[in-house]
PDB file of N, CA and C in Angstrom:
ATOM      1  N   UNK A   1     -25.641  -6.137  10.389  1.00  0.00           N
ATOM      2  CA  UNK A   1     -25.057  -6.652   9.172  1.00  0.00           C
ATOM      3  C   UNK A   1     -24.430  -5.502   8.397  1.00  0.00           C
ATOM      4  N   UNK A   2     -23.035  -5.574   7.800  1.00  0.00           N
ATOM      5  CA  UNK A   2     -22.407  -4.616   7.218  1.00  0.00           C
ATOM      6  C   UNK A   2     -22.446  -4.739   5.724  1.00  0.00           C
ATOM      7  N   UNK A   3     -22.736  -3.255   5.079  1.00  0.00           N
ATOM      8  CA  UNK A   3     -23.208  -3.409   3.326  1.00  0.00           C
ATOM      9  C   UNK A   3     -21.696  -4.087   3.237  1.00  0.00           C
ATOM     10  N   UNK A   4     -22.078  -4.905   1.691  1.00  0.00           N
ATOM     11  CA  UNK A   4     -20.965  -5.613   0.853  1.00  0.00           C
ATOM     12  C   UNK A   4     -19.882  -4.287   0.572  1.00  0.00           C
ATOM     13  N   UNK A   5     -18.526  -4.970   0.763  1.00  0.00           N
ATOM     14  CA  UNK A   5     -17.745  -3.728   0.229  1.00  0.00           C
ATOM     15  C   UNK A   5     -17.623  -3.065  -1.537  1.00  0.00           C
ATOM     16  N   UNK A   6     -17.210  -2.195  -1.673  1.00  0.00           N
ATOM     17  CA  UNK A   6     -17.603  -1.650  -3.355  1.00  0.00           C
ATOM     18  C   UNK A   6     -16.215  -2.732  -3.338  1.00  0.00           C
ATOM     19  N   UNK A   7     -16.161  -2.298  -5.066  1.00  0.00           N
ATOM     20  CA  UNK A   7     -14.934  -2.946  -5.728  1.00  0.00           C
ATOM     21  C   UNK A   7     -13.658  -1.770  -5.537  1.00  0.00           C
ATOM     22  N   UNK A   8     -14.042  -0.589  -5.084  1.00  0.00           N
ATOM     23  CA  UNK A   8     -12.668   0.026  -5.336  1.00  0.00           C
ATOM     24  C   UNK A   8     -12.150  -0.448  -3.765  1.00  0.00           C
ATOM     25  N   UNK A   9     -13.245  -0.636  -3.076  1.00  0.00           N
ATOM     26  CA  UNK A   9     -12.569  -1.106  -1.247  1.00  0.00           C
ATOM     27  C   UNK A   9     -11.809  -2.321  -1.545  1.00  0.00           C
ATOM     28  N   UNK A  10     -12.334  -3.264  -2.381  1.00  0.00           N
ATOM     29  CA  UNK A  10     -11.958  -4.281  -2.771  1.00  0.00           C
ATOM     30  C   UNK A  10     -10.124  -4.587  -3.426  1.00  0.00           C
ATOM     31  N   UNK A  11     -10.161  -3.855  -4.083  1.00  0.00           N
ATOM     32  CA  UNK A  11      -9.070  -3.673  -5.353  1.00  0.00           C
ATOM     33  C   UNK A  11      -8.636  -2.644  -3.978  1.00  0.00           C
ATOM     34  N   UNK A  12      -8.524  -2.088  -2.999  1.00  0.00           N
ATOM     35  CA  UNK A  12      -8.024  -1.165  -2.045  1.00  0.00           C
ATOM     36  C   UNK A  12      -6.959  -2.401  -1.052  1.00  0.00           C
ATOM     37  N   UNK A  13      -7.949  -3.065  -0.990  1.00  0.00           N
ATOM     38  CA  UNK A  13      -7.270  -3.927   0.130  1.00  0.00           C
ATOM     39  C   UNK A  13      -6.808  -4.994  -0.357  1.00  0.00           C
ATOM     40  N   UNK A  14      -6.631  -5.687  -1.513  1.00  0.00           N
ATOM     41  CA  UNK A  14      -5.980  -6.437  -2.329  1.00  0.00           C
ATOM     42  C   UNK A  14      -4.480  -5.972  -2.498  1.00  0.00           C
ATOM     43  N   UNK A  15      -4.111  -4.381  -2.944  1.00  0.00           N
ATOM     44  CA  UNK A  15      -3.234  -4.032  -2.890  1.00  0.00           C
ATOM     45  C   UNK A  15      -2.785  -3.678  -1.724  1.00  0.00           C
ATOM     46  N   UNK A  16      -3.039  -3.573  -0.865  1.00  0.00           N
ATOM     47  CA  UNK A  16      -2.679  -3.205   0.817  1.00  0.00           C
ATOM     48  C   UNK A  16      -2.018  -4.511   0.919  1.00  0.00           C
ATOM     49  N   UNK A  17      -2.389  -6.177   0.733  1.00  0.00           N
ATOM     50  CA  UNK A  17      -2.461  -7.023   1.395  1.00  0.00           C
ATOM     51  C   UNK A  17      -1.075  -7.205   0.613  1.00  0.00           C
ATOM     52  N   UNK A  18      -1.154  -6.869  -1.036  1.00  0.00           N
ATOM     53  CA  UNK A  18       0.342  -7.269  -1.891  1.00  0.00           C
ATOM     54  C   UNK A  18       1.475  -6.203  -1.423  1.00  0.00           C
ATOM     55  N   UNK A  19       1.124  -5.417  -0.854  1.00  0.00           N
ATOM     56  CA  UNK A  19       2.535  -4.132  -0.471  1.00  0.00           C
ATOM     57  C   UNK A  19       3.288  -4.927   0.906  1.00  0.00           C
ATOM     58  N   UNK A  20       1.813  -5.477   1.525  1.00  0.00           N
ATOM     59  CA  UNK A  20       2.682  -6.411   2.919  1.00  0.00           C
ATOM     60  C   UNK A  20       3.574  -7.380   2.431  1.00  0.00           C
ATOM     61  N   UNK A  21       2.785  -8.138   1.735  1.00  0.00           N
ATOM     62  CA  UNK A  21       3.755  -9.610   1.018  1.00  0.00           C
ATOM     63  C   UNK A  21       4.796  -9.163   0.236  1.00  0.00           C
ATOM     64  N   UNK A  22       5.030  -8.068  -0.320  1.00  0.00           N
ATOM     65  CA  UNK A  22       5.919  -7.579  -1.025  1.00  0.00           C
ATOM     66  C   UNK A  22       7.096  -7.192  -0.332  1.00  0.00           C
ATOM     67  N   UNK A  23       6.781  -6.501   0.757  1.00  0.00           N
ATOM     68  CA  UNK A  23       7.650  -5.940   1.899  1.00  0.00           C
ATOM     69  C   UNK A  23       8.232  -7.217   2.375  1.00  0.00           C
ATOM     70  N   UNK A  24       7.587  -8.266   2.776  1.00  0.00           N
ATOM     71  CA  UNK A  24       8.405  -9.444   3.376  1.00  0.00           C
ATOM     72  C   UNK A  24       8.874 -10.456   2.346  1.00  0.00           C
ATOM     73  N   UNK A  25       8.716 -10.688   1.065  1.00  0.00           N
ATOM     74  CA  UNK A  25       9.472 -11.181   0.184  1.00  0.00           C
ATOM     75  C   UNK A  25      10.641 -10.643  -0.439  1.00  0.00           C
ATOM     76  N   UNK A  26      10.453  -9.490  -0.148  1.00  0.00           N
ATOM     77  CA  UNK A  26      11.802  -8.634  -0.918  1.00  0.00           C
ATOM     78  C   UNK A  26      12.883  -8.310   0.210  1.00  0.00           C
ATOM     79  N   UNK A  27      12.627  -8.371   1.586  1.00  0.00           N
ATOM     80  CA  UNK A  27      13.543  -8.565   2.170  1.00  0.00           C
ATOM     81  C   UNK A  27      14.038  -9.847   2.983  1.00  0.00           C
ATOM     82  N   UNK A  28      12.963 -10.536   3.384  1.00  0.00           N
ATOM     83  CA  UNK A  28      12.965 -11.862   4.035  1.00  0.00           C
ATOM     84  C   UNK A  28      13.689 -12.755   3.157  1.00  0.00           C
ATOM     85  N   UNK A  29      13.189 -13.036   1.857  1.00  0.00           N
ATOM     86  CA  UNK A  29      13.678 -13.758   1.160  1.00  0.00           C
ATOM     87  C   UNK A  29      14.422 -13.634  -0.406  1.00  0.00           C
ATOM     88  N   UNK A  30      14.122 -12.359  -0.854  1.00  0.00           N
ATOM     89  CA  UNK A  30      14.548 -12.092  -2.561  1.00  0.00           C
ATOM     90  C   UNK A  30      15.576 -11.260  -2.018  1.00  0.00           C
ATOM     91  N   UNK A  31      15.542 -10.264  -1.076  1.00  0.00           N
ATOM     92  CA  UNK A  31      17.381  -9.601  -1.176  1.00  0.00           C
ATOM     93  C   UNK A  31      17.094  -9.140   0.373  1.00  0.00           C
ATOM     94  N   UNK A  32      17.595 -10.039   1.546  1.00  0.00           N
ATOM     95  CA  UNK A  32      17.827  -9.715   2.504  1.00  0.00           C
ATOM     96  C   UNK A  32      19.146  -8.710   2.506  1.00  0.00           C
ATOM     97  N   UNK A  33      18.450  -8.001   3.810  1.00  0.00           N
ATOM     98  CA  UNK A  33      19.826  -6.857   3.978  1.00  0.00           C
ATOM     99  C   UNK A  33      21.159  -7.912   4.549  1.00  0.00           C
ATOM    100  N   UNK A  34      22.310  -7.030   4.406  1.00  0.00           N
ATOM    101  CA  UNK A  34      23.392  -7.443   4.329  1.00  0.00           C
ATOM    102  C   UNK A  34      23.920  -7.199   5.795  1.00  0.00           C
ATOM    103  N   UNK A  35      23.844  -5.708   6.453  1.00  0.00           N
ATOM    104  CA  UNK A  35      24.018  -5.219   7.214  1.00  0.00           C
ATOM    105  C   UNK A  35      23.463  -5.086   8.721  1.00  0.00           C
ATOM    106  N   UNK A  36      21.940  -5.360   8.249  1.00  0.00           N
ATOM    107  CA  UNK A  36      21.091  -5.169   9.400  1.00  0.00           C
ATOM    108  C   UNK A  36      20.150  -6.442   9.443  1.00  0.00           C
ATOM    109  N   UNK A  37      20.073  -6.644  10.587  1.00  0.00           N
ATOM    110  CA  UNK A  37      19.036  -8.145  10.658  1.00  0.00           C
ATOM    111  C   UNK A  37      17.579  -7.617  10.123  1.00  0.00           C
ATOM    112  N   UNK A  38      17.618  -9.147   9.500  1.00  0.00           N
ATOM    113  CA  UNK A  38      16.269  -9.072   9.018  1.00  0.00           C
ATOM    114  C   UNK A  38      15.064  -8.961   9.881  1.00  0.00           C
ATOM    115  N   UNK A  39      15.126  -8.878  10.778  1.00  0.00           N
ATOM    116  CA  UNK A  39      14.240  -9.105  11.724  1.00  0.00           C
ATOM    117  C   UNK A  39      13.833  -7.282  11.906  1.00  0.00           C
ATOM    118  N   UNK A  40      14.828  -6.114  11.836  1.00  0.00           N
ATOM    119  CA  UNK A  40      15.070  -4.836  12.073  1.00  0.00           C
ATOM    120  C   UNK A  40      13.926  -4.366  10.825  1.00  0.00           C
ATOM    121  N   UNK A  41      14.710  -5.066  10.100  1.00  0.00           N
ATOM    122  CA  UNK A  41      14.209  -4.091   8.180  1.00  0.00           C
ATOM    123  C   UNK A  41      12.233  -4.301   8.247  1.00  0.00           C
ATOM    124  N   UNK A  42      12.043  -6.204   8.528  1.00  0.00           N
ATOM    125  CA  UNK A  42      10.751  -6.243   8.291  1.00  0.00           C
ATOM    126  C   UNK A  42       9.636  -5.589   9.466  1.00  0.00           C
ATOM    127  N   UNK A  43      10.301  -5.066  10.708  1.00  0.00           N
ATOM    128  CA  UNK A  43       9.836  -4.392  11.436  1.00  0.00           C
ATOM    129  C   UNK A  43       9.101  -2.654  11.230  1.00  0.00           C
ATOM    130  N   UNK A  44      10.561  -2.332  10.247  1.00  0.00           N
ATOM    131  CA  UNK A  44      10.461  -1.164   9.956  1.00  0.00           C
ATOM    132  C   UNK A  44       9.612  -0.839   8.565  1.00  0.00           C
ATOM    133  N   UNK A  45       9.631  -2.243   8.039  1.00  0.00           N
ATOM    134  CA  UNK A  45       8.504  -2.176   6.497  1.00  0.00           C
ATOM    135  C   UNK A  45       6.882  -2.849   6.658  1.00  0.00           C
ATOM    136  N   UNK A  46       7.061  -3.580   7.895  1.00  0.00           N
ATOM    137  CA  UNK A  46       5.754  -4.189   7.637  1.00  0.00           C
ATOM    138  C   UNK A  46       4.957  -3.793   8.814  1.00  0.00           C
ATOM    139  N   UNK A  47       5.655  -3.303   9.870  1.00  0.00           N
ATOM    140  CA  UNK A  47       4.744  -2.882  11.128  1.00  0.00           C
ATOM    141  C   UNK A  47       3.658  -1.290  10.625  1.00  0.00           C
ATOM    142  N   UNK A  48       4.345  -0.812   9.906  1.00  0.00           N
ATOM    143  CA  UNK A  48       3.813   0.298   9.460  1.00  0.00           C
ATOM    144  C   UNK A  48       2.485   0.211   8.533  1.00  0.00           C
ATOM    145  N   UNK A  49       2.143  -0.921   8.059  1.00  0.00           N
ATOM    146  CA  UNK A  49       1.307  -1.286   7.089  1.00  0.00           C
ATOM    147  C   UNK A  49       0.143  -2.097   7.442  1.00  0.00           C
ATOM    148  N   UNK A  50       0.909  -2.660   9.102  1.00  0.00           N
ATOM    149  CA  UNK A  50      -0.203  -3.187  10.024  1.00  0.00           C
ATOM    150  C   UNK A  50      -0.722  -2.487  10.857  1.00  0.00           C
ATOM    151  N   UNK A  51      -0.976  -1.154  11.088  1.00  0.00           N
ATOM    152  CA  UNK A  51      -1.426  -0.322  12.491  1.00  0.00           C
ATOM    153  C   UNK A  51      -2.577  -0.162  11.574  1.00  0.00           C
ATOM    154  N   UNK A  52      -2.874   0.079  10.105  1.00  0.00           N
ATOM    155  CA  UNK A  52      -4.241   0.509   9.958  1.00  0.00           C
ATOM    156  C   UNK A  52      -5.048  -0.843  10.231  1.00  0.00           C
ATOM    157  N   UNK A  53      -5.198  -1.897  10.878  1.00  0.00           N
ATOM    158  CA  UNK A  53      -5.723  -2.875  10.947  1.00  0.00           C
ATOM    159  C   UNK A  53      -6.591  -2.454  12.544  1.00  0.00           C
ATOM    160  N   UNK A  54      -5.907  -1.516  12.867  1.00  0.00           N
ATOM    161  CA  UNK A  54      -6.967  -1.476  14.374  1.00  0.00           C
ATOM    162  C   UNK A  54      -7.709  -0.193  13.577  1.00  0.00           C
ATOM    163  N   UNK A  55      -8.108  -0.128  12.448  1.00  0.00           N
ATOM    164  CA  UNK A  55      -9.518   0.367  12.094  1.00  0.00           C
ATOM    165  C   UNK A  55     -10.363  -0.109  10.944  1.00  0.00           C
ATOM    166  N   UNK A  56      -9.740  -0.899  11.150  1.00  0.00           N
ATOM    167  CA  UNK A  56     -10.354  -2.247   9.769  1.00  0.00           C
ATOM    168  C   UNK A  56     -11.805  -2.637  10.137  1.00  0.00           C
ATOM    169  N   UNK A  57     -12.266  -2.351  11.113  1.00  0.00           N
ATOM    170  CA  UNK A  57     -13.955  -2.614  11.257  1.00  0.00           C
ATOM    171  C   UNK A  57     -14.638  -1.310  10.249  1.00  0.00           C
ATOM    172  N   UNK A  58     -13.519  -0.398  10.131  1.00  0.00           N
ATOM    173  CA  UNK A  58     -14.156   1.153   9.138  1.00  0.00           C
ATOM    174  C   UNK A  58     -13.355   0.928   7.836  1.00  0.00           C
ATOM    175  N   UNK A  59     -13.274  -0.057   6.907  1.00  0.00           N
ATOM    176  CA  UNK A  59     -12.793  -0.334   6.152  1.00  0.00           C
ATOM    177  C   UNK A  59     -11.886   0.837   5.403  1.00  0.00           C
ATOM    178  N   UNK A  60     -12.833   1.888   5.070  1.00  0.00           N
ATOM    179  CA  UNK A  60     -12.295   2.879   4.221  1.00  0.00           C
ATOM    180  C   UNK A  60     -11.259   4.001   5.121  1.00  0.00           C
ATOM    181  N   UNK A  61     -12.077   3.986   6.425  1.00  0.00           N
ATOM    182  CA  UNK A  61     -10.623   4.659   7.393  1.00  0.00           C
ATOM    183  C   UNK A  61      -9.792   3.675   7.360  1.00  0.00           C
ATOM    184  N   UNK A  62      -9.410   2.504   7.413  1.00  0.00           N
ATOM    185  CA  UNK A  62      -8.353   1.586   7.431  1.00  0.00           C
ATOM    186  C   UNK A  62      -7.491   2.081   5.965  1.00  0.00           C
ATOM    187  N   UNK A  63      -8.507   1.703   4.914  1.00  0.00           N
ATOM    188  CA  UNK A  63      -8.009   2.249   3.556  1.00  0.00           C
ATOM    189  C   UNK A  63      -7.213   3.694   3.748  1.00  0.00           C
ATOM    190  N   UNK A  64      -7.711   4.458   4.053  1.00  0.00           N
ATOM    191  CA  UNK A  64      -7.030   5.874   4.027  1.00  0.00           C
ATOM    192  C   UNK A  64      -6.038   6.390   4.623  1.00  0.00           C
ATOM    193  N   UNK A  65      -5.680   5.530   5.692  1.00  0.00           N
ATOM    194  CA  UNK A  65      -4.638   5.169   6.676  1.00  0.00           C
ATOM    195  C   UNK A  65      -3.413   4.504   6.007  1.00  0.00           C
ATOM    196  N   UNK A  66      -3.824   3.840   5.503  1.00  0.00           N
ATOM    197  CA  UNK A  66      -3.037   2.753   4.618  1.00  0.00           C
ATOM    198  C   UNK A  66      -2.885   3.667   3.305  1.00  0.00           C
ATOM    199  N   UNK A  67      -3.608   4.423   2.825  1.00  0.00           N
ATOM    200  CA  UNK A  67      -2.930   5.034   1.641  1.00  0.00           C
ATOM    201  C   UNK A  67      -2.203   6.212   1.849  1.00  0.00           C
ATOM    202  N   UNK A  68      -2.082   6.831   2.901  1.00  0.00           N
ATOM    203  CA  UNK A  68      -1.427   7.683   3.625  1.00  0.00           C
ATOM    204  C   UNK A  68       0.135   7.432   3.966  1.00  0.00           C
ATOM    205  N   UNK A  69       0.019   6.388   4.457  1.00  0.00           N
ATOM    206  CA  UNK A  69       1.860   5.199   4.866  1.00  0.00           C
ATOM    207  C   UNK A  69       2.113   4.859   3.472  1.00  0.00           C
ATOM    208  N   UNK A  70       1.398   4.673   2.679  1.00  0.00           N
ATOM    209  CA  UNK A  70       1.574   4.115   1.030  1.00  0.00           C
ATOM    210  C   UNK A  70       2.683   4.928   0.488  1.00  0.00           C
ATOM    211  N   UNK A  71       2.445   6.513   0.698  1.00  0.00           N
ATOM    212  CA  UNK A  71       3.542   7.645   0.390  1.00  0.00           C
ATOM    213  C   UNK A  71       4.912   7.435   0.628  1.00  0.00           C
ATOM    214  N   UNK A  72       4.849   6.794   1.474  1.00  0.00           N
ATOM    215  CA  UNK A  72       6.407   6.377   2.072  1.00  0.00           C
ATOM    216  C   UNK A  72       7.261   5.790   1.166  1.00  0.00           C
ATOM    217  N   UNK A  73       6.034   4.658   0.575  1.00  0.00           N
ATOM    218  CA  UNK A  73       6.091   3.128   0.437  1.00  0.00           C
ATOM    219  C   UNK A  73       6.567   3.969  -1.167  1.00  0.00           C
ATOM    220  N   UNK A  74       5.896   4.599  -1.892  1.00  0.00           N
ATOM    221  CA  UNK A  74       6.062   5.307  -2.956  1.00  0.00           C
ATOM    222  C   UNK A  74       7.805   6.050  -3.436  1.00  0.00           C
ATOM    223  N   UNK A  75       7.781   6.593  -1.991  1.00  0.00           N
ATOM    224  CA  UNK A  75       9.028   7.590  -2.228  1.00  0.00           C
ATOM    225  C   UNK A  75       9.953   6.434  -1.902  1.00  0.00           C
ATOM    226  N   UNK A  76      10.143   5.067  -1.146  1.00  0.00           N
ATOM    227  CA  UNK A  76      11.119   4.187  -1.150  1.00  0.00           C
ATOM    228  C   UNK A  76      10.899   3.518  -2.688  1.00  0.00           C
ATOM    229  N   UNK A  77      10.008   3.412  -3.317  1.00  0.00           N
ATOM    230  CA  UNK A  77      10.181   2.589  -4.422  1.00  0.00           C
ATOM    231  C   UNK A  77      10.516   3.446  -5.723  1.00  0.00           C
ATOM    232  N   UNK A  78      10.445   4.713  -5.851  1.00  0.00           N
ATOM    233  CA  UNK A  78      11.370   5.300  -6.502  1.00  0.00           C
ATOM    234  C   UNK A  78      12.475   5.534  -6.476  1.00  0.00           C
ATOM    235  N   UNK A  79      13.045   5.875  -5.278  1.00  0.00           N
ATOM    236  CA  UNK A  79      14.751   5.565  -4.731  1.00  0.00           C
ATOM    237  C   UNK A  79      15.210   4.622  -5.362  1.00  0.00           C
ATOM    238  N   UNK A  80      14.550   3.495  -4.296  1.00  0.00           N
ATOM    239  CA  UNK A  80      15.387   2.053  -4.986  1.00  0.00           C
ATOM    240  C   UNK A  80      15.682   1.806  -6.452  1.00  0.00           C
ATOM    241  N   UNK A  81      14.363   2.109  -7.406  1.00  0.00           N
ATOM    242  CA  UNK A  81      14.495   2.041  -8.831  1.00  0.00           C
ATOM    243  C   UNK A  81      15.552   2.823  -9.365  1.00  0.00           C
ATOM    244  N   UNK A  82      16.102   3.873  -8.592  1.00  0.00           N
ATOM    245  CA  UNK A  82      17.132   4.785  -9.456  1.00  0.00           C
ATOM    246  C   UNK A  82      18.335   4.373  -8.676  1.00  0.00           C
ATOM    247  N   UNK A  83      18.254   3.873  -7.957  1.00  0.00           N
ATOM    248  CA  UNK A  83      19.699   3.363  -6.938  1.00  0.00           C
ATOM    249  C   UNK A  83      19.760   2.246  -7.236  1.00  0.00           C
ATOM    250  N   UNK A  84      18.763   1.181  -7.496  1.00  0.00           N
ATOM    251  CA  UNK A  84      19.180  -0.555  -7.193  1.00  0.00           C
ATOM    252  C   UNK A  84      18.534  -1.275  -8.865  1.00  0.00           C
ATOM    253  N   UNK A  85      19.510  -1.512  -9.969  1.00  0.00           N
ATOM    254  CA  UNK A  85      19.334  -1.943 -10.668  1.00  0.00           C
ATOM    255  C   UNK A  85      19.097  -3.673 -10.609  1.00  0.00           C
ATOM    256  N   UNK A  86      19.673  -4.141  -9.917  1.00  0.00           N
ATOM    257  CA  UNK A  86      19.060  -5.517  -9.682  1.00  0.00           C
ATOM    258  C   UNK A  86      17.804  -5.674  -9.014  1.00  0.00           C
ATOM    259  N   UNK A  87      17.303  -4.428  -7.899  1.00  0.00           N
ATOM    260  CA  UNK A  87      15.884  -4.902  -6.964  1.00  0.00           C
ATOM    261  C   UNK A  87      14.586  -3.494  -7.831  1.00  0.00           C
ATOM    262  N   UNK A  88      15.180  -3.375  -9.198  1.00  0.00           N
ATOM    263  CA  UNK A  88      14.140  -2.502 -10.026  1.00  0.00           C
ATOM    264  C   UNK A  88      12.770  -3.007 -10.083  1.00  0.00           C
ATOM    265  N   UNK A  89      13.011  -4.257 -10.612  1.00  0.00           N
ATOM    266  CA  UNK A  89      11.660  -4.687 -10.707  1.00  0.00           C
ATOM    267  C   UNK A  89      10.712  -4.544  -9.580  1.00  0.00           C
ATOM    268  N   UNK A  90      11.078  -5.229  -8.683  1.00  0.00           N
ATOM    269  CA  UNK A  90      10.689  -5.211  -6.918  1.00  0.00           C
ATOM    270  C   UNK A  90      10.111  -3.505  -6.707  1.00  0.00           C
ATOM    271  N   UNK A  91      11.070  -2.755  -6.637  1.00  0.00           N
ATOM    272  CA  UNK A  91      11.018  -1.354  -6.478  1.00  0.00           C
ATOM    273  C   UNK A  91       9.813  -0.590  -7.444  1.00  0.00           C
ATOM    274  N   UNK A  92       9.594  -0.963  -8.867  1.00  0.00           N
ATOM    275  CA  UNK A  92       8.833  -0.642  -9.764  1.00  0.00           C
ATOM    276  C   UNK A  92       7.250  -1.286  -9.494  1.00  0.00           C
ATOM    277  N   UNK A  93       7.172  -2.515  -8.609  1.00  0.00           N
ATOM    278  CA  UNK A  93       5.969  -3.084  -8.221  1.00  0.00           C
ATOM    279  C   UNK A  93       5.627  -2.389  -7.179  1.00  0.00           C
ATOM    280  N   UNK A  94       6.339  -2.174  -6.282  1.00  0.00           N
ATOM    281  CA  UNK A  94       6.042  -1.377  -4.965  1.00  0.00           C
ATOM    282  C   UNK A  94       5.578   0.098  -5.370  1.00  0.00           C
ATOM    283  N   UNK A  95       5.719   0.798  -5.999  1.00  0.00           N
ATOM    284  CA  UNK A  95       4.874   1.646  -6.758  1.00  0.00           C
ATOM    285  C   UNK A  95       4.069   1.770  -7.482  1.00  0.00           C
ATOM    286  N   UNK A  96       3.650   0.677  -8.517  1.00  0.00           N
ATOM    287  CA  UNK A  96       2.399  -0.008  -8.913  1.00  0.00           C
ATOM    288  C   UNK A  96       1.465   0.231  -7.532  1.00  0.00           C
ATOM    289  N   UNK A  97       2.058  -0.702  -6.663  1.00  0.00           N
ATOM    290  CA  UNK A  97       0.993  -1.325  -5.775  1.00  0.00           C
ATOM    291  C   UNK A  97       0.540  -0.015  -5.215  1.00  0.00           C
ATOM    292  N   UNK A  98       1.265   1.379  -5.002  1.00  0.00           N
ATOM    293  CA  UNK A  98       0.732   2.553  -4.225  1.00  0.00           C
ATOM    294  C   UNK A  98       0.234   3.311  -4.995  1.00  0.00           C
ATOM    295  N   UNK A  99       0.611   2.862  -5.929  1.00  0.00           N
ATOM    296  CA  UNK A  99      -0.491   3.781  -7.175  1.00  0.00           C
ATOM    297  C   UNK A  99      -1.961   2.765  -7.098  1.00  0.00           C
ATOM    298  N   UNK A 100      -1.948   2.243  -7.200  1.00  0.00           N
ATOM    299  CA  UNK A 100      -3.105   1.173  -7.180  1.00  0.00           C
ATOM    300  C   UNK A 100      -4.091   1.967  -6.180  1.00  0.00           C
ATOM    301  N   UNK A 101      -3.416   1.898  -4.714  1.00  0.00           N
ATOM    302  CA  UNK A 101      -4.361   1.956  -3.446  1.00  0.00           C
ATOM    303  C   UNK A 101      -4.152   2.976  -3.564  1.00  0.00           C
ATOM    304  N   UNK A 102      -3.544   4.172  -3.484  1.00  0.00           N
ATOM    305  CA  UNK A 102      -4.312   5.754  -3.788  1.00  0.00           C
ATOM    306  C   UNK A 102      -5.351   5.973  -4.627  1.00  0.00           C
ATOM    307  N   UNK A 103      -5.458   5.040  -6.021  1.00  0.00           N
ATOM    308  CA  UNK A 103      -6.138   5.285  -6.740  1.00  0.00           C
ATOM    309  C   UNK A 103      -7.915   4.785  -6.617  1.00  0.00           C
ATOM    310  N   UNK A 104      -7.294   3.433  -5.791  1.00  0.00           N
ATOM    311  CA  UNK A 104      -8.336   2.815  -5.553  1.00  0.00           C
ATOM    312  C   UNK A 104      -9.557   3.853  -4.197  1.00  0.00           C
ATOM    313  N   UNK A 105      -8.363   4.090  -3.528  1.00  0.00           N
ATOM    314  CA  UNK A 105      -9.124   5.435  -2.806  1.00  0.00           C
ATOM    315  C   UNK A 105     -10.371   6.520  -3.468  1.00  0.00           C
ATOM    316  N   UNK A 106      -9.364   7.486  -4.406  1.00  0.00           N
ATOM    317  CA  UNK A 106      -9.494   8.248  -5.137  1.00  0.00           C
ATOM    318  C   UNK A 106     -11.344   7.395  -5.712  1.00  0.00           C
ATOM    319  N   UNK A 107     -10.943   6.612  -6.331  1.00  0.00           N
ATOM    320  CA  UNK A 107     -12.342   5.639  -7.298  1.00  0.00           C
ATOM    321  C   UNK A 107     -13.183   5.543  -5.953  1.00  0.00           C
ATOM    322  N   UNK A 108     -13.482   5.198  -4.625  1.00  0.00           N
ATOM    323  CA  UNK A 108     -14.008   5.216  -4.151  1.00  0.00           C
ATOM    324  C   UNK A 108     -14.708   5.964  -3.348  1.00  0.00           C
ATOM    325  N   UNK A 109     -13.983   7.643  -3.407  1.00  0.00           N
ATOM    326  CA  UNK A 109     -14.376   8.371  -2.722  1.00  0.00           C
ATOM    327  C   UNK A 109     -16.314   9.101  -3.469  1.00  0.00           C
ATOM    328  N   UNK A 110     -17.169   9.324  -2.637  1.00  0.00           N
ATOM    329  CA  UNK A 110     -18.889   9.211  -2.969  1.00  0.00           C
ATOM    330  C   UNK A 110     -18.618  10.481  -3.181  1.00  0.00           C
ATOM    331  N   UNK A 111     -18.772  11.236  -4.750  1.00  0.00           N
ATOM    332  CA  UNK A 111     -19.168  12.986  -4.904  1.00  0.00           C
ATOM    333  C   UNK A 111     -20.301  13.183  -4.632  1.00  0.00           C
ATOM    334  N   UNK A 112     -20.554  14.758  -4.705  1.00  0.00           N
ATOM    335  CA  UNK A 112     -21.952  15.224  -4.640  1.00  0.00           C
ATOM    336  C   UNK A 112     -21.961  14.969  -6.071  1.00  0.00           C
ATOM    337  N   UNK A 113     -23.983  14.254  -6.830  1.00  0.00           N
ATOM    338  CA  UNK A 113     -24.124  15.322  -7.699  1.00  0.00           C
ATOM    339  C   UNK A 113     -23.809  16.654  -8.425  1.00  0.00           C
ATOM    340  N   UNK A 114     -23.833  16.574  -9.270  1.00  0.00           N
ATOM    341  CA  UNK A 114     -23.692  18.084  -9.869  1.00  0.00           C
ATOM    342  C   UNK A 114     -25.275  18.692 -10.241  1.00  0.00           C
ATOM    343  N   UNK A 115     -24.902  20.170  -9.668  1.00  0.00           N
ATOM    344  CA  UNK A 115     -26.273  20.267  -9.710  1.00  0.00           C
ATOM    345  C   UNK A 115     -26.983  20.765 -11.036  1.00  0.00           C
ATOM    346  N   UNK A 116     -28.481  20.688 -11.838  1.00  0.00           N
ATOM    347  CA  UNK A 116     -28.193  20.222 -13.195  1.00  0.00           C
ATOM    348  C   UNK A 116     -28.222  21.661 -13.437  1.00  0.00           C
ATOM    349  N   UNK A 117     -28.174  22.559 -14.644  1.00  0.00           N
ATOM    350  CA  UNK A 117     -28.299  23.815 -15.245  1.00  0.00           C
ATOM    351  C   UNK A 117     -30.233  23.664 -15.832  1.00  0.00           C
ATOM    352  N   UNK A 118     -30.470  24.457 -15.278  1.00  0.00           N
ATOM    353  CA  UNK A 118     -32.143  25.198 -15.884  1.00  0.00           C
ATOM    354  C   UNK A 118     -31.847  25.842 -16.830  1.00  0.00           C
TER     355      UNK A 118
END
């Protein structure tokens, strides 16, 4: 039997799950590319976000995997925000969401104690 996950694993993979849906609503359906099949773009945005799933039995290696590709996900959603005034919003969530799961990382990672002063 595996312990219950914390809340930052929780709030980790909540945002993992909205960066996927985000990736395929913003191109599948809110601003498909013009140029390149859609089929190309969601390959190249959502396959990347599914490989940490073959370590999803280690939740937090899945997590860390996933907040690692998140960087990407980060440096495309600042681009877009300074390049694409109509897909800002979109672009401004997609960085939410990687701020989220780094952070949620970050909140979950176990310190040592500090050790006390005599």
């Amino acid at each position: 039997m595996s312990a219950p996950l914390s809340t930052a694993s929780r709030v980790g993979l909540a945002a993992w799950i909205a960066l996927i849906a985000l990736q395929c609503a913003w191109y599948a359906w809110l601003f498909p590319p013009q140029r390149i099949p859609v089929v190309l773009v969601l390959a190249i945005t959502v396959i990347p976000l599914l490989l940490p799933l073959f370590a999803i039995r280690q939740v937090r290696r899945a997590l860390l995997l996933v907040g690692m590709l998140s960087l990407f996900y980060f440096c495309h959603g600042i681009a877009e925000s300074w390049s694409s005034a109509q897909e800002r919003g979109l672009a401004l969530l997609e960085v939410l969401l990687t701020l989220v799961l780094i952070g949620a990382l970050g909140a979950g990672v176990k310190r040592k104690p500090k050790p006390s002063a005599s």
